[in-house]
C-alpha atoms as a PDB file:
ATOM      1  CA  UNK A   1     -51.861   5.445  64.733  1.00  0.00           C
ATOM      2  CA  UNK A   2     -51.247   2.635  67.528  1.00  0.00           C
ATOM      3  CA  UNK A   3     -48.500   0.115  67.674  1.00  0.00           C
ATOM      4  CA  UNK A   4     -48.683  -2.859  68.666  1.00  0.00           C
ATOM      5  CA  UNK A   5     -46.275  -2.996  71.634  1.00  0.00           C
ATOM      6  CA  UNK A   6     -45.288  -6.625  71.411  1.00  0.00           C
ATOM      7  CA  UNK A   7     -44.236  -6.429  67.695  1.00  0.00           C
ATOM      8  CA  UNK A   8     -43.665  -3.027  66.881  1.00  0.00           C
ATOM      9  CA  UNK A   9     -46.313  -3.791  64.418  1.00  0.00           C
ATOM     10  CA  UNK A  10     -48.074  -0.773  63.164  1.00  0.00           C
ATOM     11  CA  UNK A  11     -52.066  -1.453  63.196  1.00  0.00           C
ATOM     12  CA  UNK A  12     -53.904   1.696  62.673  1.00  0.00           C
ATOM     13  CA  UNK A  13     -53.024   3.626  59.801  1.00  0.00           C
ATOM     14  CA  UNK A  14     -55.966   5.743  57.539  1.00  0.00           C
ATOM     15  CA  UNK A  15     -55.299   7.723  54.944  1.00  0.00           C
ATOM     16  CA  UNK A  16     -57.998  10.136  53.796  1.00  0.00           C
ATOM     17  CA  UNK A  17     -61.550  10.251  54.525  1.00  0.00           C
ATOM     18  CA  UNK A  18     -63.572   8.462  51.420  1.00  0.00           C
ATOM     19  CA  UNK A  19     -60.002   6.863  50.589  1.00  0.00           C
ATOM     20  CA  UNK A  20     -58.252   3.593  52.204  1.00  0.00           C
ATOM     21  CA  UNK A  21     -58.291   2.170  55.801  1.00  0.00           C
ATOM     22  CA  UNK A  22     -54.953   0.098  56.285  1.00  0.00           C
ATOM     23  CA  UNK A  23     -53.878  -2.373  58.976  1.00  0.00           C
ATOM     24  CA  UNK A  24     -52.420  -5.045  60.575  1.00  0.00           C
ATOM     25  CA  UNK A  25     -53.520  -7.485  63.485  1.00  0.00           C
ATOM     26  CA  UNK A  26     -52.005 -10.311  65.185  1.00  0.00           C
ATOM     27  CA  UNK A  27     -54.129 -13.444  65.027  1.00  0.00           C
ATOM     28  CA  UNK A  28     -55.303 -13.289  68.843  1.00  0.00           C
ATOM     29  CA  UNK A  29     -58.740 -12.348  70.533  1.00  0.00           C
ATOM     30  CA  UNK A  30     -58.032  -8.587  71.536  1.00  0.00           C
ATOM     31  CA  UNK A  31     -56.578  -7.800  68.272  1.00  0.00           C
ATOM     32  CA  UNK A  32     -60.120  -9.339  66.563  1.00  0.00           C
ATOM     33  CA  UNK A  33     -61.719  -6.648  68.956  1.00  0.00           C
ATOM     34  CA  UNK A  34     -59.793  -3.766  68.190  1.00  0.00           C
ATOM     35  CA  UNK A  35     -60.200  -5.006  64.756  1.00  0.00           C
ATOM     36  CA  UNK A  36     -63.442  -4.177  65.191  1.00  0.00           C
ATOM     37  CA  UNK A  37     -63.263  -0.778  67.095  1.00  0.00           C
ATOM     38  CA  UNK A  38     -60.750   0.250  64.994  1.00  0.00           C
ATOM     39  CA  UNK A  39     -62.855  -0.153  61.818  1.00  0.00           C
ATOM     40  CA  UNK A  40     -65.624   1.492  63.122  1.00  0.00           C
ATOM     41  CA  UNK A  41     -63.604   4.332  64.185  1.00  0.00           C
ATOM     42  CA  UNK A  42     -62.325   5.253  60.475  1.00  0.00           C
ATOM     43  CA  UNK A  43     -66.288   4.257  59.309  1.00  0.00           C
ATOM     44  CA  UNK A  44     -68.311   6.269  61.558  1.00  0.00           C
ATOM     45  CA  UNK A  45     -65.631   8.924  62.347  1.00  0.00           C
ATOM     46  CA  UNK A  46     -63.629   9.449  59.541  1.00  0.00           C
ATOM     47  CA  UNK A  47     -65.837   8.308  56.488  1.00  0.00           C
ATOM     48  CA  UNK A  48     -69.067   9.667  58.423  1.00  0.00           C
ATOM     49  CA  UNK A  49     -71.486   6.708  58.415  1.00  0.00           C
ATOM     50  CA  UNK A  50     -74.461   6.553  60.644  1.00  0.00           C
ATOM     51  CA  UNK A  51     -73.324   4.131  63.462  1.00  0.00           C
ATOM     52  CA  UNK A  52     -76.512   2.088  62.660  1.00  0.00           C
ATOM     53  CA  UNK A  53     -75.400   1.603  59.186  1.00  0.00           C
ATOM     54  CA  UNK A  54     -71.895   0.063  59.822  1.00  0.00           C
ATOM     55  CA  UNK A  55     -73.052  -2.974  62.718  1.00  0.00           C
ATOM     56  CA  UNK A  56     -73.374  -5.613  59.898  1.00  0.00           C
ATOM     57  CA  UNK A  57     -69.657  -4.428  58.494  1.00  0.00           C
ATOM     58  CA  UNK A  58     -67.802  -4.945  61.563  1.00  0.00           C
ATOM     59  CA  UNK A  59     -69.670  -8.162  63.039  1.00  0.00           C
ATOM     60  CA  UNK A  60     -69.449  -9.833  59.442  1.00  0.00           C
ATOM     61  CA  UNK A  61     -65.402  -8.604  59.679  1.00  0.00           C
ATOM     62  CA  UNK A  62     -64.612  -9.498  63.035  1.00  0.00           C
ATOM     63  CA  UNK A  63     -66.147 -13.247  62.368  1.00  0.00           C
ATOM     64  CA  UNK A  64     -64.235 -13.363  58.828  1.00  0.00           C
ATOM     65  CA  UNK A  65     -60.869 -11.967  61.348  1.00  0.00           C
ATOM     66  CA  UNK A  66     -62.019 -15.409  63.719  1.00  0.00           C
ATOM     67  CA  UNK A  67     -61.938 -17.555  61.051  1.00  0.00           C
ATOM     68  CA  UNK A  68     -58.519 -16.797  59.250  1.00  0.00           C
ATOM     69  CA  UNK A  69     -56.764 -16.634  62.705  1.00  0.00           C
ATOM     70  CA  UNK A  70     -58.270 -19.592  63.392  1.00  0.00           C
ATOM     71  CA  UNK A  71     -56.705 -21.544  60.325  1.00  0.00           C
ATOM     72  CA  UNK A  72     -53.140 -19.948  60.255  1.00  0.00           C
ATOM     73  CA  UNK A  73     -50.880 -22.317  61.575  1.00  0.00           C
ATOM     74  CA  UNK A  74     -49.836 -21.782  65.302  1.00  0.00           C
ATOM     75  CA  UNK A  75     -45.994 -21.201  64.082  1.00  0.00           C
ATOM     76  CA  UNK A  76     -45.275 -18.081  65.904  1.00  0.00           C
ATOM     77  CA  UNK A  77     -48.594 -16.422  67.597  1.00  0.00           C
ATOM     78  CA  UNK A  78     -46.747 -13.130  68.388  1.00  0.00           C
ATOM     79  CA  UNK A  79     -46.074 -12.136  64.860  1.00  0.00           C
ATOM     80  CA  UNK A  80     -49.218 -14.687  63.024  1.00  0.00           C
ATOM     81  CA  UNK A  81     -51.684 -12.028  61.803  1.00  0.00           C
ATOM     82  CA  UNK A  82     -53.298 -10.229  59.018  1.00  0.00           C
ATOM     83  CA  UNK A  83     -53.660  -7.503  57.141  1.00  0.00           C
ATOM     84  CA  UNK A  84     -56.953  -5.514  56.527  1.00  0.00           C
ATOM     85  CA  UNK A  85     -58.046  -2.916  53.586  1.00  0.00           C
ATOM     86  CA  UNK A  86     -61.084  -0.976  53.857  1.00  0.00           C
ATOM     87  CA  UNK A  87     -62.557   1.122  51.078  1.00  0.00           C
ATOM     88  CA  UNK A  88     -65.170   3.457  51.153  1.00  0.00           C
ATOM     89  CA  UNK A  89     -66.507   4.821  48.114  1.00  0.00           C
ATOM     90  CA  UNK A  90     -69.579   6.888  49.067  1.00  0.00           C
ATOM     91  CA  UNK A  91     -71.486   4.219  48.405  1.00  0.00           C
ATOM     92  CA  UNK A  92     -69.873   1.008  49.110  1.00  0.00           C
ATOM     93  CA  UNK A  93     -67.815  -0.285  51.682  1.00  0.00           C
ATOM     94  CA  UNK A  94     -64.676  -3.097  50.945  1.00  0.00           C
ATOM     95  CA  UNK A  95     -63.859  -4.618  53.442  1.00  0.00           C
ATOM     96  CA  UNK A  96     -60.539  -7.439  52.894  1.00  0.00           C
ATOM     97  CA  UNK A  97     -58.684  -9.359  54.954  1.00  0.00           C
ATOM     98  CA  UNK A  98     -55.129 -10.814  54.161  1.00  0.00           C
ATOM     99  CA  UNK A  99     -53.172 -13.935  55.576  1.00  0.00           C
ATOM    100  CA  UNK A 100     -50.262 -14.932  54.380  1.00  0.00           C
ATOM    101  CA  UNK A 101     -48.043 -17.312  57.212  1.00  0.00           C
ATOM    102  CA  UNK A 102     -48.915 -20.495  56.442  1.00  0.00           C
ATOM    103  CA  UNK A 103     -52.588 -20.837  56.222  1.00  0.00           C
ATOM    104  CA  UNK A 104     -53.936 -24.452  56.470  1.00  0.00           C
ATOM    105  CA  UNK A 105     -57.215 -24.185  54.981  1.00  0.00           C
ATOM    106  CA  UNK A 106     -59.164 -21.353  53.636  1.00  0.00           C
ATOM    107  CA  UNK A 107     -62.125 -20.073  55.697  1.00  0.00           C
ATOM    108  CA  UNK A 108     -65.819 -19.688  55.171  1.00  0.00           C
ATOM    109  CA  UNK A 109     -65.578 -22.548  52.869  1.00  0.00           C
ATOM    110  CA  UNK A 110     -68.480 -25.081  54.732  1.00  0.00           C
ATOM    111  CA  UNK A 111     -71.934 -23.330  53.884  1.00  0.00           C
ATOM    112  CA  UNK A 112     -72.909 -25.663  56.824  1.00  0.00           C
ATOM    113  CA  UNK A 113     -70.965 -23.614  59.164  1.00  0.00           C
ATOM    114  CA  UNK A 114     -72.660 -20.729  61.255  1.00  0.00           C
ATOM    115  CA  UNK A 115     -69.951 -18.564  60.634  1.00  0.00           C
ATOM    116  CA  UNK A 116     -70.244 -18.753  57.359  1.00  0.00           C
ATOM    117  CA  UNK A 117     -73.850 -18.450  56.827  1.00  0.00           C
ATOM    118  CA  UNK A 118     -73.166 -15.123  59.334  1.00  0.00           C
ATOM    119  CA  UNK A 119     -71.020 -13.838  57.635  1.00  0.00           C
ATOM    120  CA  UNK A 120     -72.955 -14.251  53.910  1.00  0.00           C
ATOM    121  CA  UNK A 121     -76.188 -13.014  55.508  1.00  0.00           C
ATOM    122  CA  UNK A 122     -74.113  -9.630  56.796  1.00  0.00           C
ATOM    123  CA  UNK A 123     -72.865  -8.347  53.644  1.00  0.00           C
ATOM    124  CA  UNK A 124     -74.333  -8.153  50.113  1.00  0.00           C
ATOM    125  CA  UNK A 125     -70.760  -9.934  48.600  1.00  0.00           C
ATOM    126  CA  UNK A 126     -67.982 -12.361  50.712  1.00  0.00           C
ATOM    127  CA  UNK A 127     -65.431 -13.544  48.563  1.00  0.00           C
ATOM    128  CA  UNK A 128     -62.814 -16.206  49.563  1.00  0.00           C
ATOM    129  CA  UNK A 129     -59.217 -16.295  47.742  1.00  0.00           C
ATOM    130  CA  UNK A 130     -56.923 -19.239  48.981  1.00  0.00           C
ATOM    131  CA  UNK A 131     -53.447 -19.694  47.674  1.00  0.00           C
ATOM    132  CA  UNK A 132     -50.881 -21.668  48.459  1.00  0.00           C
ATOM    133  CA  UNK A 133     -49.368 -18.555  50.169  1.00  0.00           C
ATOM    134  CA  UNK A 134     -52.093 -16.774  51.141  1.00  0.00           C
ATOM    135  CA  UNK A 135     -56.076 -16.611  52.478  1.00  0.00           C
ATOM    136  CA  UNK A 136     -57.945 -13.364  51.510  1.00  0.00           C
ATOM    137  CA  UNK A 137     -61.518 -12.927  52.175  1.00  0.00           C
ATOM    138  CA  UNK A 138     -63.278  -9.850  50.602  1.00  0.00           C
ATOM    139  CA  UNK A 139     -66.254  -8.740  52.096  1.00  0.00           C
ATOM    140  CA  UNK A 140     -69.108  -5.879  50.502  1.00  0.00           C
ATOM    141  CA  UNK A 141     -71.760  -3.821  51.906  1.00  0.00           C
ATOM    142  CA  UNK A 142     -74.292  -0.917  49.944  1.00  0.00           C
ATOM    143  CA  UNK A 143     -74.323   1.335  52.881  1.00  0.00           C
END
């Protein structure tokens, strides 16, 4: 488990191997990157995927991560962030990705964009949620 020093925001937390991956990240560039480790830590070590298997996962996440920091609104950077859930089911891996301060736009909306044609050329399903409230992009992998 690590906390976030800043915040006193917990952002490693996994419960059972084959179960859940739970977390939370600030909206800023490091966090994106331990984002990343952090999820291929609980793939590789805890759910035992082959460390080839899991690249495509964690690029596809960290670039989904990039573009719902990038569209929550700058109100207060040391606590803007969001949540990730990762399930593993043997088969399949879930990745999602919650915002919910005060997110001006959805992401991966503009096929046009690179990001978004990375990101839907990474995983076998993206799925984009926008609320009022909230952003949530869901993204799916056969590993």
């Amino acid at each position: 488990m690590r906390t976030n020093p800043a915040s006193a925001v917990v952002a490693h937390e996994v419960t059972t191997p084959f179960g859940a991956f739970d977390a939370w990240f600030l909206a800023q560039p490091d966090e994106l990157a331990l984002m990343r480790h952090v999820l291929r830590e609980w793939l590789v070590d805890e759910c035992g995927l082959e460390e080839h298997r899991v690249g495509d996962v964690l690029i596809a996440a960290h670039e989904a991560g990039l573009e719902l920091a990038g569209r929550l609104e700058p109100a207060a950077p040391e606590r803007d962030g969001f949540a990730v859930h990762g399930e593993y089911d043997g088969r399949e891996v879930t990745v999602t990705l919650v915002a919910t301060d005060d997110v001006a736009t959805p992401p991966l909306q503009d096929p046009r964009r690179w990001t978004t044609q990375l990101v839907l050329g990474l995983v076998d399903e993206a799925e984009v949620e926008a609320r009022d409230d909230a952003a949530q992009v869901s993204l799916r992998r056969i590993v």
